[in-house]
N, C-alpha and C. Protein backbone atom coordinates (compact mmCIF):
# COMPACT_ATOMS: atom_id res chain seq x y z
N UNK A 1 42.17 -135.69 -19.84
CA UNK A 1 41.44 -135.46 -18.62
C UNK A 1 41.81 -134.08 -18.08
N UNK A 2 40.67 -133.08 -17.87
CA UNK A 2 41.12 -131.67 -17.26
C UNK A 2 40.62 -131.70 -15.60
N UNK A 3 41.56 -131.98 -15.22
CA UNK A 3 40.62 -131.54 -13.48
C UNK A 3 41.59 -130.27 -12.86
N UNK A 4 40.83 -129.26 -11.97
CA UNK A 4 41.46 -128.44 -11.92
C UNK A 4 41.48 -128.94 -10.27
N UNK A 5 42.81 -128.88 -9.91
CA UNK A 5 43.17 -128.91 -8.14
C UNK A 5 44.22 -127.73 -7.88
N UNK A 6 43.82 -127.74 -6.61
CA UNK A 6 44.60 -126.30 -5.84
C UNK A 6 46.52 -126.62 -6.42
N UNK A 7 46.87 -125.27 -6.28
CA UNK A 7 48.32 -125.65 -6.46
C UNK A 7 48.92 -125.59 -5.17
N UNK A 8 49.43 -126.60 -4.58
CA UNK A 8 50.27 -126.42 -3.27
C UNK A 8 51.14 -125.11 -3.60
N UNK A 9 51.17 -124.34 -2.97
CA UNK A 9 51.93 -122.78 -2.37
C UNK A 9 52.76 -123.10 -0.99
N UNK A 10 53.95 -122.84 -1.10
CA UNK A 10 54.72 -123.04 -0.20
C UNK A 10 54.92 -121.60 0.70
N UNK A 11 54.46 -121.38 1.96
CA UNK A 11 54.02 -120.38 2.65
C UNK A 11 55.36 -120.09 3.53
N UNK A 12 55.66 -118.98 4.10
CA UNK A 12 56.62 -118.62 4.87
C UNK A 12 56.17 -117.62 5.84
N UNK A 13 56.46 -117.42 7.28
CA UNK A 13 56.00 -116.80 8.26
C UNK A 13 56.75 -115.74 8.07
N UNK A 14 56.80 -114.47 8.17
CA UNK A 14 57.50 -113.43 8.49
C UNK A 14 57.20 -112.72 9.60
N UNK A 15 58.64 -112.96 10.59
CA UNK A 15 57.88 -111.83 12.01
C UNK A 15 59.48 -110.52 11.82
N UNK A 16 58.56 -109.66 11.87
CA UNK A 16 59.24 -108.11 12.23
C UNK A 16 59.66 -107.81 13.24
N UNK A 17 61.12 -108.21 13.88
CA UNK A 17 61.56 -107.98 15.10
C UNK A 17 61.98 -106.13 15.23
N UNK A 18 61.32 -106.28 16.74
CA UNK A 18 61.80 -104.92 17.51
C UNK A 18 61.04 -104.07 17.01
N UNK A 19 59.62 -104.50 16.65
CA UNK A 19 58.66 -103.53 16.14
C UNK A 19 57.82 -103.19 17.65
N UNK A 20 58.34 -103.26 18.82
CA UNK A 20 57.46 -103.14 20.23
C UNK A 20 56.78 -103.98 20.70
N UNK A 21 55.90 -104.54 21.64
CA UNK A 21 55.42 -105.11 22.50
C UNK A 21 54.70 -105.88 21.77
N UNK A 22 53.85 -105.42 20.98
CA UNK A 22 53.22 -106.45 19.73
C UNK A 22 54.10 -106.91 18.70
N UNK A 23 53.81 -108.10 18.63
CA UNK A 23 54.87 -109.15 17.26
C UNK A 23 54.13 -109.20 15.99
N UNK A 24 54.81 -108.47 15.02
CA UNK A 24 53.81 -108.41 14.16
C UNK A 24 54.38 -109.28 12.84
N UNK A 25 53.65 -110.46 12.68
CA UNK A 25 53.82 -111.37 12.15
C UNK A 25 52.94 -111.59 10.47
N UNK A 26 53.08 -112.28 9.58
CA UNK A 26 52.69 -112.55 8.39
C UNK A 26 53.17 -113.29 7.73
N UNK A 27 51.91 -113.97 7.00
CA UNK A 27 52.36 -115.33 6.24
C UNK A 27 52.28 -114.64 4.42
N UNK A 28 53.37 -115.37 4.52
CA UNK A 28 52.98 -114.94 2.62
C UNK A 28 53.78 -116.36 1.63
N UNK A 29 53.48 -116.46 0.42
CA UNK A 29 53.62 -117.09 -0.33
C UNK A 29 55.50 -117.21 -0.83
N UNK A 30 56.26 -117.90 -0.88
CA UNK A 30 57.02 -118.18 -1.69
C UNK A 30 57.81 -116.99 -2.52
N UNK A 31 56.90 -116.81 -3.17
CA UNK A 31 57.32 -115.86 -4.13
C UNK A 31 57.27 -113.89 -3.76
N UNK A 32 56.77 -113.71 -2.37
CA UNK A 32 56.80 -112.82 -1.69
C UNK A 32 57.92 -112.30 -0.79
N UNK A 33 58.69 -113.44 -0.44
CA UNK A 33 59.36 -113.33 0.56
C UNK A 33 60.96 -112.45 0.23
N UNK A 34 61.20 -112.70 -1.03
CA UNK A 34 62.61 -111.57 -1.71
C UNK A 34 61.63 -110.24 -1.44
N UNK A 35 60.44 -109.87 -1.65
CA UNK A 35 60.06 -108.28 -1.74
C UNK A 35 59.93 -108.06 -0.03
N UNK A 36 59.70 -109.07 0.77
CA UNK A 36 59.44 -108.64 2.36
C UNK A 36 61.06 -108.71 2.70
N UNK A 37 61.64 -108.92 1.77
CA UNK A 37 63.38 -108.77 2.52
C UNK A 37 64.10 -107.79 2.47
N UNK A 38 63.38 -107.09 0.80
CA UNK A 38 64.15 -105.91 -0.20
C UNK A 38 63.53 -104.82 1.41
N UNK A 39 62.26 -104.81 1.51
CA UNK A 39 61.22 -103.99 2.36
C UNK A 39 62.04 -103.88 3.39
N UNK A 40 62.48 -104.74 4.26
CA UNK A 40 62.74 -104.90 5.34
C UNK A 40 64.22 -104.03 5.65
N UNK A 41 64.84 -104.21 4.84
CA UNK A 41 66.39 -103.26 4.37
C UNK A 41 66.47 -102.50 3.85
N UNK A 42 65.33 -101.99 2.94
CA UNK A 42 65.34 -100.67 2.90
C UNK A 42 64.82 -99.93 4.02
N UNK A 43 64.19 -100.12 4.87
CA UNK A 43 63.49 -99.25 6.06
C UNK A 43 64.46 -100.04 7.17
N UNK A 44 65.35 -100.29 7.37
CA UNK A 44 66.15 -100.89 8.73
C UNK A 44 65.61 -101.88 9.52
N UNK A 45 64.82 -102.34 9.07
CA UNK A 45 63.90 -103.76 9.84
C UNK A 45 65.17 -104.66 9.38
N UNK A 46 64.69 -105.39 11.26
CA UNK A 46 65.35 -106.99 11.19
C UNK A 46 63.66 -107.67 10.53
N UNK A 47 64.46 -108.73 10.20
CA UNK A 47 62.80 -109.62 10.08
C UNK A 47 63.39 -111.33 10.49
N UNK A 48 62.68 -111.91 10.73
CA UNK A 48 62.64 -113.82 11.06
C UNK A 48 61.97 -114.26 9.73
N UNK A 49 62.74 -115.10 8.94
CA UNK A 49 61.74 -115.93 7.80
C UNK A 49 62.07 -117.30 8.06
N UNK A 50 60.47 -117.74 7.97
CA UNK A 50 60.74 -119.37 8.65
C UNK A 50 59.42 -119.94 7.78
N UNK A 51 59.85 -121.50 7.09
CA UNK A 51 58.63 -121.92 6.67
C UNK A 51 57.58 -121.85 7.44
N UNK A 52 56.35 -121.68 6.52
CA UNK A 52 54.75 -121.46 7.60
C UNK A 52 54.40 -122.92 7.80
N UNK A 53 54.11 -123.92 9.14
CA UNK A 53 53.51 -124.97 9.41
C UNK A 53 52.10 -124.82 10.03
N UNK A 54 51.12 -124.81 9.33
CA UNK A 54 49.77 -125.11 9.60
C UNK A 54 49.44 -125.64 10.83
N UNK A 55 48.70 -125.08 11.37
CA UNK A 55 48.36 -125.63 12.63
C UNK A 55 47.34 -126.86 12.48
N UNK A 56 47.75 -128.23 13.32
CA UNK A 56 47.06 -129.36 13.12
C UNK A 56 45.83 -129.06 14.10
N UNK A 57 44.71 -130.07 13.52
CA UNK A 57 43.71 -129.87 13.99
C UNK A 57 43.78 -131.28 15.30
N UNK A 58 42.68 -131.06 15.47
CA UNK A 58 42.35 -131.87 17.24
C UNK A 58 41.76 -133.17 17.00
N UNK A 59 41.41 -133.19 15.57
CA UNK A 59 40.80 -134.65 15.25
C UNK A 59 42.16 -135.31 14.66
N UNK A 60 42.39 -136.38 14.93
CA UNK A 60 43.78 -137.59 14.46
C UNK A 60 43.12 -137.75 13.04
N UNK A 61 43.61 -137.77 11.70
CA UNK A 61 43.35 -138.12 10.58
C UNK A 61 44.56 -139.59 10.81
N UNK A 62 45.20 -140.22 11.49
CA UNK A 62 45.97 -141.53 11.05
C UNK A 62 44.86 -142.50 11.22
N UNK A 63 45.17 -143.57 10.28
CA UNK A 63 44.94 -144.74 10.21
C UNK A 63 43.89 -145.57 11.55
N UNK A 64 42.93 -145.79 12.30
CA UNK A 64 42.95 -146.41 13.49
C UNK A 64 42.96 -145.02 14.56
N UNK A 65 43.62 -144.00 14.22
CA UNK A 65 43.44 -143.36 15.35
C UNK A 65 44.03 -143.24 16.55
N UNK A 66 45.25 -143.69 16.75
CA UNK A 66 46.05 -144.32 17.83
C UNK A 66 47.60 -143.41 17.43
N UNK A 67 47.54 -143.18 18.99
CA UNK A 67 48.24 -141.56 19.01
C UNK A 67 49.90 -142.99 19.07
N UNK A 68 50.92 -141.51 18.82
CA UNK A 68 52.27 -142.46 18.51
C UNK A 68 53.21 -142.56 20.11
C-alpha cells in the first residue's frame, strides 16, 4: 500500500532579543535551528528557542463539545 501523508516537522519559534522595539520572531523547522544558533553567535545576537505551539482554533474539535 503507497499512501503519501505529510511528515509531522517539529517546528521551533525563534525570537531575536534586543533587536529594538519590534520582536522579531521566526518559526523554522527542527533541523534549522543549530544554523539560527551558529547565526546568532557569530553576529552577537542573543536569541529565545522554544518549541512552536500552533495556535488553536475557536471551534472545540473534542468529543460532544463540552469545554473542560
Amino acid at each position: 500500500m503507497n499512501s503519501i501523508e505529510p511528515r509531522a516537522v517539529q517546528l521551533y519559534e525563534i525570537t531575536y532579543l534586543g533587536t529594538g522595539a519590534v520582536v522579531d520572531s521566526r518559526t523554522v523547522e527542527a533541523s534549522e535551528v543549530a544554523a539560527a544558533i551558529e547565526h546568532a553567535g557569530e553576529h552577537g545576537m542573543k536569541i529565545l528557542v522554544r518549541p512552536h505551539i500552533p495556535a488553536q482554533d475557536e471551534t472545540d474539535t473534542r468529543i460532544g463539545g463540552q469545554p473542560s
